[in-house]
N, C-alpha and C. Protein backbone atom coordinates (compact mmCIF):
# COMPACT_ATOMS: atom_id res chain seq x y z
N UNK A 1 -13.56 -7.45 -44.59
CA UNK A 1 -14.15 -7.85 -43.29
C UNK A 1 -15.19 -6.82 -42.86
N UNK A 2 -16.59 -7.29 -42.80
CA UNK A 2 -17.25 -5.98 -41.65
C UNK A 2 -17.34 -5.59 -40.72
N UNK A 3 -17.15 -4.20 -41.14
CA UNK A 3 -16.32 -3.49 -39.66
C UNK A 3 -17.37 -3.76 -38.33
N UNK A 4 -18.53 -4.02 -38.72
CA UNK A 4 -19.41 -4.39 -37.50
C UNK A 4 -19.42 -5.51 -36.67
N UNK A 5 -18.37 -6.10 -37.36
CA UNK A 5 -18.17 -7.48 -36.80
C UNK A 5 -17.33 -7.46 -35.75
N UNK A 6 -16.28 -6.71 -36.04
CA UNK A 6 -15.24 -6.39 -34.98
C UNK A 6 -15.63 -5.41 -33.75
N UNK A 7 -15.23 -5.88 -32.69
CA UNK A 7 -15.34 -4.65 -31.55
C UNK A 7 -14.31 -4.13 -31.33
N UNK A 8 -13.88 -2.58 -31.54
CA UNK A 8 -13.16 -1.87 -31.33
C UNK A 8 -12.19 -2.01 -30.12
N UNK A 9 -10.44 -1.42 -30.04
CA UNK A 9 -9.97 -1.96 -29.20
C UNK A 9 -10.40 -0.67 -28.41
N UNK A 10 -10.85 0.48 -28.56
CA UNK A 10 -10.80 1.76 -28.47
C UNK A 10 -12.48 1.41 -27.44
N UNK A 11 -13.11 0.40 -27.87
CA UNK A 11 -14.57 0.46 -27.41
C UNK A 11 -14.49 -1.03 -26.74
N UNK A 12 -13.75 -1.12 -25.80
CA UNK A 12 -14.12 -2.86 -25.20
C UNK A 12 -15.28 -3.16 -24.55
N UNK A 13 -15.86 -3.99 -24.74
CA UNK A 13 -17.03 -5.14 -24.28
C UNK A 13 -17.08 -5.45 -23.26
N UNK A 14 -16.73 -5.15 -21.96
CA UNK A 14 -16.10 -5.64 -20.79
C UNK A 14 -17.32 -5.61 -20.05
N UNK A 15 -17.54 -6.93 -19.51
CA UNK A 15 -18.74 -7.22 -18.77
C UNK A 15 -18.16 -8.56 -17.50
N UNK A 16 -17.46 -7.77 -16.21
CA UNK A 16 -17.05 -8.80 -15.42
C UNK A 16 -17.99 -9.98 -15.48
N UNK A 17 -17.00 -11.26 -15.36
CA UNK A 17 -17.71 -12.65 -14.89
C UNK A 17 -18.11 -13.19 -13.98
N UNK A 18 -19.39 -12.92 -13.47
CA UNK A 18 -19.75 -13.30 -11.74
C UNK A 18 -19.25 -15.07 -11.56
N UNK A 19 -18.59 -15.25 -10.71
CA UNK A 19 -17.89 -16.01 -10.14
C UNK A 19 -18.34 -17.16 -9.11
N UNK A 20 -18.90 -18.00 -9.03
CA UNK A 20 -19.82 -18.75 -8.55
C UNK A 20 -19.25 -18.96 -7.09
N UNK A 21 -17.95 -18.63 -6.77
CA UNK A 21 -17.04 -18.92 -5.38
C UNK A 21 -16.91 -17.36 -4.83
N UNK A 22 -17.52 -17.53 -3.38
CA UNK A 22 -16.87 -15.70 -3.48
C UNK A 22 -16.05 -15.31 -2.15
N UNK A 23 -15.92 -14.21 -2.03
CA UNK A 23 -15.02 -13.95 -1.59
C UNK A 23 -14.63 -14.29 0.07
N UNK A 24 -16.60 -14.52 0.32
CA UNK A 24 -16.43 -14.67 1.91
C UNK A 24 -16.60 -16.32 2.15
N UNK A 25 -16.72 -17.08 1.25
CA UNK A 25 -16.18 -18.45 1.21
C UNK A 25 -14.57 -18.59 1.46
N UNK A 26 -13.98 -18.05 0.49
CA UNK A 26 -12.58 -18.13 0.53
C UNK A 26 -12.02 -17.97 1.73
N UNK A 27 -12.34 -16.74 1.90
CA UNK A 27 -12.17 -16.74 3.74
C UNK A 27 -12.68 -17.30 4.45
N UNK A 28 -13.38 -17.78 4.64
CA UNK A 28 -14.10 -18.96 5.62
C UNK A 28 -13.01 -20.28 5.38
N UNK A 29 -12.50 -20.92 4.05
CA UNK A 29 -11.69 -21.55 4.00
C UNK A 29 -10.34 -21.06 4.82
N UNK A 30 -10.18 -19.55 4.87
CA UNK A 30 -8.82 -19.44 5.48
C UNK A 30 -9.12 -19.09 6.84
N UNK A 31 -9.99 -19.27 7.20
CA UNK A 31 -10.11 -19.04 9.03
C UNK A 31 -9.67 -17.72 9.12
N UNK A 32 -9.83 -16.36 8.54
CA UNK A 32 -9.71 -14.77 8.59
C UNK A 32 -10.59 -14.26 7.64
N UNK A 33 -10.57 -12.73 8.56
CA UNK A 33 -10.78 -11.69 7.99
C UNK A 33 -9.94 -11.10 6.89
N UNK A 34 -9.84 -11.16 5.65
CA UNK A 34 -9.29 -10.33 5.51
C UNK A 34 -9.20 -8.99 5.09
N UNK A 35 -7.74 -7.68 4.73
CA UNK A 35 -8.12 -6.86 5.07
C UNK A 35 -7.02 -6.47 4.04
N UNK A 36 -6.95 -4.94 4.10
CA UNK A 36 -5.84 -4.28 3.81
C UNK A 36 -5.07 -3.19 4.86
N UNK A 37 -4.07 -3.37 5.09
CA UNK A 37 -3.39 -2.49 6.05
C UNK A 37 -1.91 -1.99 5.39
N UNK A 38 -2.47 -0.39 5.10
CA UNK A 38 -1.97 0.32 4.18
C UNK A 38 -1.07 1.23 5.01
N UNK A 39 0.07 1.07 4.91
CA UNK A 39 1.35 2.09 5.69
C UNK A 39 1.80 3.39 5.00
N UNK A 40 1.78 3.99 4.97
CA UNK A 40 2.01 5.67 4.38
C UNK A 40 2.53 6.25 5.03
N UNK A 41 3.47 6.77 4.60
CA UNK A 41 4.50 8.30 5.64
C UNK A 41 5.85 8.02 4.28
N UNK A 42 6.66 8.72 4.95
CA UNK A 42 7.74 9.19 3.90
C UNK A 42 8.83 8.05 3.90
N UNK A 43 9.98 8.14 2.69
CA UNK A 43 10.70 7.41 2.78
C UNK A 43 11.39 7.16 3.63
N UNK A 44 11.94 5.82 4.44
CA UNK A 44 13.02 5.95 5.35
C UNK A 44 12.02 5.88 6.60
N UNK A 45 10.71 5.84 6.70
CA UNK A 45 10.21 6.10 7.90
C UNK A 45 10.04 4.92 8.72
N UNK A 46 9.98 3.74 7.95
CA UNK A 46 10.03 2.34 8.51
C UNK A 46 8.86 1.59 8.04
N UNK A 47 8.42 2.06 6.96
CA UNK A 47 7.00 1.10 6.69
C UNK A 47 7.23 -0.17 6.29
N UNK A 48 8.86 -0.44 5.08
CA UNK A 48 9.23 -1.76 4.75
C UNK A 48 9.44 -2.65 6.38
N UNK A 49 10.03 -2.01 6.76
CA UNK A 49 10.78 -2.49 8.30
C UNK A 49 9.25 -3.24 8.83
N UNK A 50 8.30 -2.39 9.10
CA UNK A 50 6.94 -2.95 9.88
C UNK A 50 6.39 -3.77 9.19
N UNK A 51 6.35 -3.39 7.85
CA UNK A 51 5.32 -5.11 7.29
C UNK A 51 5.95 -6.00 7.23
N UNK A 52 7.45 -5.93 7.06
CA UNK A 52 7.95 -7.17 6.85
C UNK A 52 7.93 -8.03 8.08
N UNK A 53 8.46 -7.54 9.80
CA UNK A 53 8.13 -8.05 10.72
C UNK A 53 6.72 -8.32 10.97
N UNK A 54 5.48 -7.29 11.24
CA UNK A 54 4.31 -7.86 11.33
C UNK A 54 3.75 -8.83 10.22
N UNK A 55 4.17 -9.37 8.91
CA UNK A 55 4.04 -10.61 8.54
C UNK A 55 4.42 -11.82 8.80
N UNK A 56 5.72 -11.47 9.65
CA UNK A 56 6.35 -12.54 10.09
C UNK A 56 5.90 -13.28 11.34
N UNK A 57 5.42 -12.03 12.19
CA UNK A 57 4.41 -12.57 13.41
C UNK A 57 2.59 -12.64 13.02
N UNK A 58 2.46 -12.45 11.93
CA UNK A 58 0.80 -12.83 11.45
C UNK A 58 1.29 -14.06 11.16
N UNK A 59 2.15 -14.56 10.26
CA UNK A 59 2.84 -15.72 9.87
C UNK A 59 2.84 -16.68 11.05
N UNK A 60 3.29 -16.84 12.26
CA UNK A 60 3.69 -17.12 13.07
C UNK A 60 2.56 -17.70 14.12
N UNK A 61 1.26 -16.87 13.58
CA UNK A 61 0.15 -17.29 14.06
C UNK A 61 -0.78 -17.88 13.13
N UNK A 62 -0.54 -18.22 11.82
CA UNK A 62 -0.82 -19.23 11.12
C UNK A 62 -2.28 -18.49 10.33
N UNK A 63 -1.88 -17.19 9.70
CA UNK A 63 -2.76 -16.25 9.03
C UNK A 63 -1.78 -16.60 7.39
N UNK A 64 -2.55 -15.71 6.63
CA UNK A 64 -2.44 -16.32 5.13
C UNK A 64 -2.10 -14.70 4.75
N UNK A 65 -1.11 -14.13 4.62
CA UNK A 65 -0.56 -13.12 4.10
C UNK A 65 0.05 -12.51 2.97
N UNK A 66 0.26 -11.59 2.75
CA UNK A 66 1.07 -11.11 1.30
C UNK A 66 1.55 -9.36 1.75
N UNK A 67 3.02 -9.23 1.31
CA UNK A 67 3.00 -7.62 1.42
C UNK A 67 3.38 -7.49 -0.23
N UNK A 68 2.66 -6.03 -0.14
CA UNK A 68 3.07 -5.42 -1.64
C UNK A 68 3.75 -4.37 -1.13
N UNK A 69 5.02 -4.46 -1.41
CA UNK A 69 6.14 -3.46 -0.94
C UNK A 69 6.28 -2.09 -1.96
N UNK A 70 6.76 -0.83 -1.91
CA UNK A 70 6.79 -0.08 -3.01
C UNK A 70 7.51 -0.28 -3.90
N UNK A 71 8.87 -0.16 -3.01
CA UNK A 71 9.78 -0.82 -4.63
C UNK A 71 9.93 -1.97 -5.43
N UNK A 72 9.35 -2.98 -4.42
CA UNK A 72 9.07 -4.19 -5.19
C UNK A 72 8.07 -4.63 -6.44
N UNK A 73 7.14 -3.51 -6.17
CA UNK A 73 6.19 -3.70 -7.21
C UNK A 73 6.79 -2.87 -8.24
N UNK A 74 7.77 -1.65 -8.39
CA UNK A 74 8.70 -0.82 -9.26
C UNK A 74 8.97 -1.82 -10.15
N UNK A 75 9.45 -2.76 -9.36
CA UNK A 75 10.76 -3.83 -10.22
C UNK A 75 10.01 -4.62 -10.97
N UNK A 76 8.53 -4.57 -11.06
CA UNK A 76 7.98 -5.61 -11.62
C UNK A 76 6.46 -5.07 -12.30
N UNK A 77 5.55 -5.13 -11.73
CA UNK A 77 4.18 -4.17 -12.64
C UNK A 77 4.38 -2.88 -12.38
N UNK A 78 5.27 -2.26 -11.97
CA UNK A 78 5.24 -0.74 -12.16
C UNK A 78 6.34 -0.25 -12.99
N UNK A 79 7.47 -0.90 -13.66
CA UNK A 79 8.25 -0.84 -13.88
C UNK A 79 8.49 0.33 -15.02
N UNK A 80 7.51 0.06 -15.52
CA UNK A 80 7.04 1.21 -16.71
C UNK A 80 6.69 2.23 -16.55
N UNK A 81 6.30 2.61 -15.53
CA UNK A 81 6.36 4.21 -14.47
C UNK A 81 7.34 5.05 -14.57
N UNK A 82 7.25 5.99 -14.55
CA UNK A 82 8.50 7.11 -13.94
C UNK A 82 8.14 7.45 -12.42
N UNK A 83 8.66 8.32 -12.61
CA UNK A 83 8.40 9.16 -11.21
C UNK A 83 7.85 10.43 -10.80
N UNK A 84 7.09 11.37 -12.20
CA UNK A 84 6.43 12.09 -11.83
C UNK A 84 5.05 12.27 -11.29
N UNK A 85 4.45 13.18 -11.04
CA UNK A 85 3.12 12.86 -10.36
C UNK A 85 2.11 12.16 -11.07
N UNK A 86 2.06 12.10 -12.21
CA UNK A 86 0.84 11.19 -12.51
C UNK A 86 1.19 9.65 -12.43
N UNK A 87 2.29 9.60 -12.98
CA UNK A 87 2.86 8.01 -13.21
C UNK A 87 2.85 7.68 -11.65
N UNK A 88 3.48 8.24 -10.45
CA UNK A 88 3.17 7.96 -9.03
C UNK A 88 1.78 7.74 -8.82
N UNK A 89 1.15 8.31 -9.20
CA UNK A 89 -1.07 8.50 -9.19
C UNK A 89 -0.78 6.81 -9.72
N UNK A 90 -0.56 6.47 -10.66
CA UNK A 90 -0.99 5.47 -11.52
C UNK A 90 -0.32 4.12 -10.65
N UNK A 91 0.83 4.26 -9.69
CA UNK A 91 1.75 3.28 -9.34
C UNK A 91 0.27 2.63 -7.80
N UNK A 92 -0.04 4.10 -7.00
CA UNK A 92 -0.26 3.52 -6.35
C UNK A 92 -2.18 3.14 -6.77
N UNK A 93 -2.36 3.55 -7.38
CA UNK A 93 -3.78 2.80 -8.62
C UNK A 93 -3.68 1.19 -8.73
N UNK A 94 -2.21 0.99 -9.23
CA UNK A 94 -2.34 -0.42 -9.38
C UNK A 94 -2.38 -1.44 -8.12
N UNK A 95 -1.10 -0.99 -7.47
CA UNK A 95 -1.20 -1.18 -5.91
C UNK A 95 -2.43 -1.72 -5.14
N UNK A 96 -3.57 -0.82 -5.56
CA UNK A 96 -4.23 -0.46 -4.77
C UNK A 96 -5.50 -1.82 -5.23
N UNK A 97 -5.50 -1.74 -6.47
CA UNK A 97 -6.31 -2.36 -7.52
C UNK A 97 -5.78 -4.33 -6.88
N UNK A 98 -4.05 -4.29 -6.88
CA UNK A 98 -3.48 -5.40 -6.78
C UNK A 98 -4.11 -5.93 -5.15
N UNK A 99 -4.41 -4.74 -4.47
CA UNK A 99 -4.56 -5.46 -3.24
C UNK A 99 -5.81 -6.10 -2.85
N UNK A 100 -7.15 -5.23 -3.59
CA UNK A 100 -8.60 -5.23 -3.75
C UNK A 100 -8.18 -6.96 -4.46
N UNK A 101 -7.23 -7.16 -5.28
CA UNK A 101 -8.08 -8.65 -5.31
C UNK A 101 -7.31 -9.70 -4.59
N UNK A 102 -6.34 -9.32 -3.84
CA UNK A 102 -5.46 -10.47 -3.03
C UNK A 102 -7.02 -10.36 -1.51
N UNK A 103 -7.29 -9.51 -1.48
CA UNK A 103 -8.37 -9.43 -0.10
C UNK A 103 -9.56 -10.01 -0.19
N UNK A 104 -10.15 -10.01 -2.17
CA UNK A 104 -11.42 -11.24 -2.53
C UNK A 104 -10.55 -12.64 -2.52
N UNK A 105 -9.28 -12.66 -2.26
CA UNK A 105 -8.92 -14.12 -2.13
C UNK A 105 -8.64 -14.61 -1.11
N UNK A 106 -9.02 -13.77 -0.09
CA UNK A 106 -8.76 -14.03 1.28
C UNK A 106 -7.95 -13.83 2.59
N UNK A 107 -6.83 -12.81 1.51
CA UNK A 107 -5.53 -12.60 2.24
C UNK A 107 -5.54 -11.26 3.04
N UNK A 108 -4.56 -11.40 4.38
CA UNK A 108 -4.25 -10.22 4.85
C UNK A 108 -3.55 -9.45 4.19
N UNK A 109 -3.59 -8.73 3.60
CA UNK A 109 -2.25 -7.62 2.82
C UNK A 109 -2.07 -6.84 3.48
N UNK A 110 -0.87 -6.28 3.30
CA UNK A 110 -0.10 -5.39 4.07
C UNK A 110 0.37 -4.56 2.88
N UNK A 111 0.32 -3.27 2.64
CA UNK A 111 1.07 -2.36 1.66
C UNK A 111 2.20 -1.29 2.65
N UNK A 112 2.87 -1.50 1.71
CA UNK A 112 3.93 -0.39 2.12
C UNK A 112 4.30 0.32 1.24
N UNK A 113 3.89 1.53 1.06
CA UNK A 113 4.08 2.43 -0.17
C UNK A 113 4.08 4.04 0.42
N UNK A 114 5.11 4.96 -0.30
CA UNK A 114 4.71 6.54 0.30
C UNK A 114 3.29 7.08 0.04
N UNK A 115 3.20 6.61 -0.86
CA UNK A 115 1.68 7.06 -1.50
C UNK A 115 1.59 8.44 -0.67
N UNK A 116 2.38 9.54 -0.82
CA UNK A 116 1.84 11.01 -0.64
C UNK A 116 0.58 11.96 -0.59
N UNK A 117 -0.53 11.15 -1.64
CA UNK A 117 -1.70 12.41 -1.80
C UNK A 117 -2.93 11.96 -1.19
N UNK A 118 -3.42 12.17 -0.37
CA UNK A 118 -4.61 11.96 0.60
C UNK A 118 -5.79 11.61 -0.95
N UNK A 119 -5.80 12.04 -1.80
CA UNK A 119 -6.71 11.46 -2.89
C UNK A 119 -6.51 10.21 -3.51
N UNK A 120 -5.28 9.32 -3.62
CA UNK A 120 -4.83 8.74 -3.85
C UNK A 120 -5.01 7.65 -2.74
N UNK A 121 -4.85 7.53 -2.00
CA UNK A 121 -5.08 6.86 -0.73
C UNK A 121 -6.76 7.06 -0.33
N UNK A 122 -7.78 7.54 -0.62
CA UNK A 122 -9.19 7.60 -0.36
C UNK A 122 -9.22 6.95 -1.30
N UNK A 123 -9.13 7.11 -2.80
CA UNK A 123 -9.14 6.17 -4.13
C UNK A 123 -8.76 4.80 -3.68
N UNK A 124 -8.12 4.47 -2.99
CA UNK A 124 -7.60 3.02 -2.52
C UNK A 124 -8.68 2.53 -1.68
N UNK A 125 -9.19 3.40 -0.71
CA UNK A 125 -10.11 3.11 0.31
C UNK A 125 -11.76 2.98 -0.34
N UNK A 126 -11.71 3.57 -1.53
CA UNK A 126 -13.07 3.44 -1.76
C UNK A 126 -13.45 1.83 -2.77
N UNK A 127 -11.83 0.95 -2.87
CA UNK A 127 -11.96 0.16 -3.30
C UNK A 127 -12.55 -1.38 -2.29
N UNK A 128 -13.01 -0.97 -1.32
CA UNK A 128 -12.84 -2.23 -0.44
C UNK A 128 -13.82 -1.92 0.23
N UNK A 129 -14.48 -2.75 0.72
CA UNK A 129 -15.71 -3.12 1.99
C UNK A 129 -15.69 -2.00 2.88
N UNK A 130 -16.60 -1.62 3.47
CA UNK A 130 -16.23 -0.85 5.30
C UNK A 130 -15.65 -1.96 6.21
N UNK A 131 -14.79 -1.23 6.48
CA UNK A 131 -13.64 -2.22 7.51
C UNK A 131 -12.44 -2.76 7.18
N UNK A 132 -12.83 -3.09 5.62
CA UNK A 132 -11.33 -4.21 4.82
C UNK A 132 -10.32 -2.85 5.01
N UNK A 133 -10.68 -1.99 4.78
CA UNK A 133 -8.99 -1.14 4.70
C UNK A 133 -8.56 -0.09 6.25
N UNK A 134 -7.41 -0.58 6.35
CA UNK A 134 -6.80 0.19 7.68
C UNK A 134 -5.71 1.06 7.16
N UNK A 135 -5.64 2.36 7.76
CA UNK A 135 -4.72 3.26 6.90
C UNK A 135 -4.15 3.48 8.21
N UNK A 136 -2.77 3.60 7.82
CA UNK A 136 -1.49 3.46 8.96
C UNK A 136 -0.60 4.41 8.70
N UNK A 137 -0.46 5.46 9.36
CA UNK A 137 0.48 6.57 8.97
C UNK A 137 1.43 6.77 9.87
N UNK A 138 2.88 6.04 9.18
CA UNK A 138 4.16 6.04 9.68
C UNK A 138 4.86 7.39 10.06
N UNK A 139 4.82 7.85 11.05
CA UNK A 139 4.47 9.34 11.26
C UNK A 139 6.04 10.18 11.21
N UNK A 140 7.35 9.10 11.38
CA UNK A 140 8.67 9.31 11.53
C UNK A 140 9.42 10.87 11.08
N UNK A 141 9.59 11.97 11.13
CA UNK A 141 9.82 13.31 11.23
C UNK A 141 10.93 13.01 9.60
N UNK A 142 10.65 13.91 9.24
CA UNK A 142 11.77 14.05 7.65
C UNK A 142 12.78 14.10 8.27
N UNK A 143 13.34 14.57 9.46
CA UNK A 143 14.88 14.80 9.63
C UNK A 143 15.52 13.36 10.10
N UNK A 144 14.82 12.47 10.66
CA UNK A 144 15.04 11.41 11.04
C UNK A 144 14.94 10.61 10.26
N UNK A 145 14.03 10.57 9.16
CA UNK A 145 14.32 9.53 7.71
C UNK A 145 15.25 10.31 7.01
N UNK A 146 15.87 12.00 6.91
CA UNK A 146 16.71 11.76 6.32
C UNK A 146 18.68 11.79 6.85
N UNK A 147 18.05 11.10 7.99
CA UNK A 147 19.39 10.78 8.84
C UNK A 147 19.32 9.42 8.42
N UNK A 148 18.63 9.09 8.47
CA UNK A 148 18.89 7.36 8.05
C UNK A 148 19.10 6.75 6.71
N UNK A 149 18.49 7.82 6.04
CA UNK A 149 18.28 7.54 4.37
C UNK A 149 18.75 6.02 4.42
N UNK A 150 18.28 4.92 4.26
CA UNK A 150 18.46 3.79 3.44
C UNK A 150 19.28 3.31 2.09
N UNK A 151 18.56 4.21 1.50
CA UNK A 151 18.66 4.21 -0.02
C UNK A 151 19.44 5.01 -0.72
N UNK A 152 20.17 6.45 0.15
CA UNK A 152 20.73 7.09 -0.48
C UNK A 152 20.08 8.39 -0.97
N UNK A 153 18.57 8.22 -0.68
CA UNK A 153 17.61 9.35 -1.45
C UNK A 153 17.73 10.79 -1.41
N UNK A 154 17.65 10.61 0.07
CA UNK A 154 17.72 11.90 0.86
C UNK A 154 18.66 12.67 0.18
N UNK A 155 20.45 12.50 0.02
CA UNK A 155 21.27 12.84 0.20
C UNK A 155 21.49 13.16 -1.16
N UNK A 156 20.44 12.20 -2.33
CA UNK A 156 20.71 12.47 -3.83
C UNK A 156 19.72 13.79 -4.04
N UNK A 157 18.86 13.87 -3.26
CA UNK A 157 17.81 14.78 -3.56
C UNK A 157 17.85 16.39 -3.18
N UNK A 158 18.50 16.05 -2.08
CA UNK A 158 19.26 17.71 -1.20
C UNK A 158 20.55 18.06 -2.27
N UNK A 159 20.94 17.28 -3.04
CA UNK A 159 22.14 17.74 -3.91
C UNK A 159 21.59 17.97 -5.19
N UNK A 160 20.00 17.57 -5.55
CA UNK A 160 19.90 18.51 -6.28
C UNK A 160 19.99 17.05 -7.86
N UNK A 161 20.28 16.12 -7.44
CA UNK A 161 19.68 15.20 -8.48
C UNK A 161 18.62 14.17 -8.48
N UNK A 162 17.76 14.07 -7.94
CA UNK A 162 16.58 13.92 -7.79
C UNK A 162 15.74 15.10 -7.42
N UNK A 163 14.82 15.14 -8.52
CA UNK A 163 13.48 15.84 -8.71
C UNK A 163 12.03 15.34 -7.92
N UNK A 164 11.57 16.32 -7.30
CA UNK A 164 10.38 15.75 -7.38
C UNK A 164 10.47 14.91 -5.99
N UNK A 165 11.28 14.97 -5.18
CA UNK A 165 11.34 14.06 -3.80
C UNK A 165 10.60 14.37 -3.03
N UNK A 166 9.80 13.51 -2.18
CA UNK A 166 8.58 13.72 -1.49
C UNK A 166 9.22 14.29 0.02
N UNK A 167 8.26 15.27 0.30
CA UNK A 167 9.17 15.87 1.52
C UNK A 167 9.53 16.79 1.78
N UNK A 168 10.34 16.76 0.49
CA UNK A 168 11.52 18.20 0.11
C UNK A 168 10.72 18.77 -1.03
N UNK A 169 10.72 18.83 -2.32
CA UNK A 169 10.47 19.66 -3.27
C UNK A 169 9.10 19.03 -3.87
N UNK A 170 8.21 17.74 -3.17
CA UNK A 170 7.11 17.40 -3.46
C UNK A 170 6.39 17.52 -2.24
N UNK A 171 5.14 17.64 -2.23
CA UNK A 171 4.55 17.18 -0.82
C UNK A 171 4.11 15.82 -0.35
N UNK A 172 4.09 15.82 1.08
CA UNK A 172 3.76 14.80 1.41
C UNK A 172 2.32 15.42 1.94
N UNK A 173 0.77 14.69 1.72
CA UNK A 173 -0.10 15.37 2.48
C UNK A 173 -0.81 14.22 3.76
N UNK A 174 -0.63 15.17 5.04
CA UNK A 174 -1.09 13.75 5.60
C UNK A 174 -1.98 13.35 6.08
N UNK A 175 -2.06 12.01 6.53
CA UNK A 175 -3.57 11.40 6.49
C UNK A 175 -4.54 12.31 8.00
N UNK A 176 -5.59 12.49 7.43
CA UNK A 176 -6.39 13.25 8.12
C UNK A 176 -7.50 12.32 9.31
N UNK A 177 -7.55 10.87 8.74
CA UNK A 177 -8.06 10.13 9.54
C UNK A 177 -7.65 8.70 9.20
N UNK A 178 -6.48 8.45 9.88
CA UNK A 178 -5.61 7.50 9.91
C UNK A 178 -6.00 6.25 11.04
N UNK A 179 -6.29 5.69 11.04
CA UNK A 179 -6.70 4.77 11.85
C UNK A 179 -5.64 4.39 13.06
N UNK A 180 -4.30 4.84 12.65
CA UNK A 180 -3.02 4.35 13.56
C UNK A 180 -2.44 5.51 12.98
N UNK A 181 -1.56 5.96 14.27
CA UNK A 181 -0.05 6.55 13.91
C UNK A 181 1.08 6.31 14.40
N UNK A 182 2.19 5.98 13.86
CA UNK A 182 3.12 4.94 14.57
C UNK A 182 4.23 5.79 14.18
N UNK A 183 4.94 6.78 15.19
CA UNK A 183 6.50 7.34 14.68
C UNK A 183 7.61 6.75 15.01
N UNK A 184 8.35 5.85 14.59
CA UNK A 184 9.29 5.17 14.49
C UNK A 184 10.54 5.37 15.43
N UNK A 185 10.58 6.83 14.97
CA UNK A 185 11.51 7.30 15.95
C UNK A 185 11.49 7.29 17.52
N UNK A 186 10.62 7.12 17.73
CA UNK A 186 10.03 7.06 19.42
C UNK A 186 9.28 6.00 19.86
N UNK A 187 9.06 5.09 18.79
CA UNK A 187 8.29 3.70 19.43
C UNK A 187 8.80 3.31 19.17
N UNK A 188 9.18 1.88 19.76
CA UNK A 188 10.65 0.60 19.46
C UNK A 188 9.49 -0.24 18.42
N UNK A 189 10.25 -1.31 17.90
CA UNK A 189 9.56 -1.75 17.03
C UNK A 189 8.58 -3.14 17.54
N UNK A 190 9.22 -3.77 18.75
CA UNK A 190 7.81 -4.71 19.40
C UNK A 190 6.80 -3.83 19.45
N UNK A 191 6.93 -2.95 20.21
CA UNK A 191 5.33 -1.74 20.74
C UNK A 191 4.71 -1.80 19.47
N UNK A 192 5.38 -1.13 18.28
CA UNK A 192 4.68 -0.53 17.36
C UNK A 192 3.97 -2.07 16.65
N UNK A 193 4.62 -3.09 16.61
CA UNK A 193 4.29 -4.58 15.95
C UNK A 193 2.77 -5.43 17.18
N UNK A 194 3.01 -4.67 18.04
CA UNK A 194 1.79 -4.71 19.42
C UNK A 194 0.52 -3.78 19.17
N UNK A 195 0.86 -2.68 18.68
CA UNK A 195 -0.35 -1.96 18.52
C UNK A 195 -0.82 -2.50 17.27
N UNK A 196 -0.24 -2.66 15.89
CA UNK A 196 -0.72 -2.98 14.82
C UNK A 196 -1.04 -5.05 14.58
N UNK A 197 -1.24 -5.18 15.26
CA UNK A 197 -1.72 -6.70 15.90
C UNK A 197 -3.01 -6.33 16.48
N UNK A 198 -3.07 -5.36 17.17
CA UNK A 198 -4.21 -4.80 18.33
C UNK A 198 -5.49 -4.20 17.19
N UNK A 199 -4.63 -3.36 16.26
CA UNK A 199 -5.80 -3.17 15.35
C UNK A 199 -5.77 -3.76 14.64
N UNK A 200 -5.68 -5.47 14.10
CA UNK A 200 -6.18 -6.10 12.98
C UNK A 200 -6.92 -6.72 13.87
N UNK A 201 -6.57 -6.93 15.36
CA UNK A 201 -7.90 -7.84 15.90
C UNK A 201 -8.97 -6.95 16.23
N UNK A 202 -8.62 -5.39 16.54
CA UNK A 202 -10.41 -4.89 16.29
C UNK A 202 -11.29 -4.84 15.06
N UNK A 203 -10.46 -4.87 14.08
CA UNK A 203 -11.24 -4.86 12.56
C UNK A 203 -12.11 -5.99 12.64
C-alpha cells in the first residue's frame, strides 16, 4: 500500500464542517438566549442542590435546558479519569467543550462542577461568545461543607484516605471575577434561586 495514500492517525486532516444552520437560528427557534452558567466552589457547597432547582424553575417557565453535573459526567464521559490534577484539568476540558456545544444548540446549561483552578475555568470561558458564560461561585465556608459532607468525602479525606481533596491537601483557587457569589450557608435557597434568575435575565 502507499504510504502516501494513507493519512496518519498521528497527523489528522481535521477541517470542521461549516454547517448551513447556525447557532443563532436555533435559538431563535427556542425563544432564548442561550448561555452557560457555571457553579464552582467546593464540595458539599450546594452547586448540585442549585442547578437542579434553578432548572426546575427555568423549566417551569418553558426555557430549553440541560445540567452537566460533576459526578454525573464521572459515571459516563469522564469515567476514564482519575483524580489527579491533570486528569481533573482534562474532566473539566471536556465539560467545558460538552457545554460550548449544548449552547450552539440553543440550550441554557447549567454546570455544576468543583473545577478548583482559576485557569481551568478561564479555559472554559474563552470557549464561548462575550456574555454566553456566567461564572457562579458557590462561596459556602469548608467547615460547613465539611459538616454536611454528602458523600462522605470530607470525613474519608481528614482520615487520610483520600488524596488530593480539594480544600484540604489540594487547593481550591477562587474566582477573582465571578459574576455571582452565593454562600449557601447564609442565603436560603429561594433568595439564592432569585438572584440567579436575576442574572440570566441581565445576560
Amino acid at each position: 500500500m502507499n504510504k502516501r495514500a494513507c493519512v496518519s492517525a498521528e497527523q489528522p486532516q481535521i477541517r470542521p464542517y461549516v454547517l448551513s444552520l447556525s447557532s443563532e437560528a436555533r435559538a431563535v427557534l427556542k425563544r432564548q438566549r442561550p448561555c452557560c452558567l457555571w457553579l464552582t466552589g467546593l464540595s458539599g457547597a450546594g452547586k448540585s442542590t442549585l442547578a437542579n432547582l434553578l432548572e426546575l424553575r427555568l423549566y417551569e417557565l418553558g426555557m430549553h435546558t440541560f445540567v452537566l453535573d460533576g459526578d454525573n459526567v464521572r459515571s459516563g464521559l469522564c469515567r476514564d479519569l482519575g483524580m489527579g490534577v491533570e486528569a481533573r484539568k482534562e474532566n473539566i476540558r471536556r465539560m467545558a467543550e460538552v457545554a460550548r456545544l449544548m449552547v450552539d444548540a440553543g440550550l441554557l446549561v447549567i454546570v455544576s462542577a468543583i473545577s478548583p483552578f482559576r485557569v481551568d475555568r478561564d479555559a472554559a470561558r474563552a470557549l464561548f461568545a462575550p456574555g454566553q458564560f456566567i461564572e457562579v461561585y458557590v462561596s459556602t465556608p469548608f467547615d460547613t461543607c465539611a459538616q454536611r459532607d454528602p458523600k462522605g468525602l470530607y470525613r474519608a479525606a481528614l482520615e487520610g484516605r483520600i488524596k488530593d481533596f480539594t480544600g484540604l491537601d489540594s487547593p481550591y483557587e477562587v474566582p477573582l471575577h465571578a459574576d455571582c457569589e452565593i454562600d449557601t450557608s447564609t442565603v436560603e435557597l429561594p433568595e439564592a434561586i432569585r438572584r440567579l434568575l436575576q442574572l440570566l435575565e441581565r445576560q
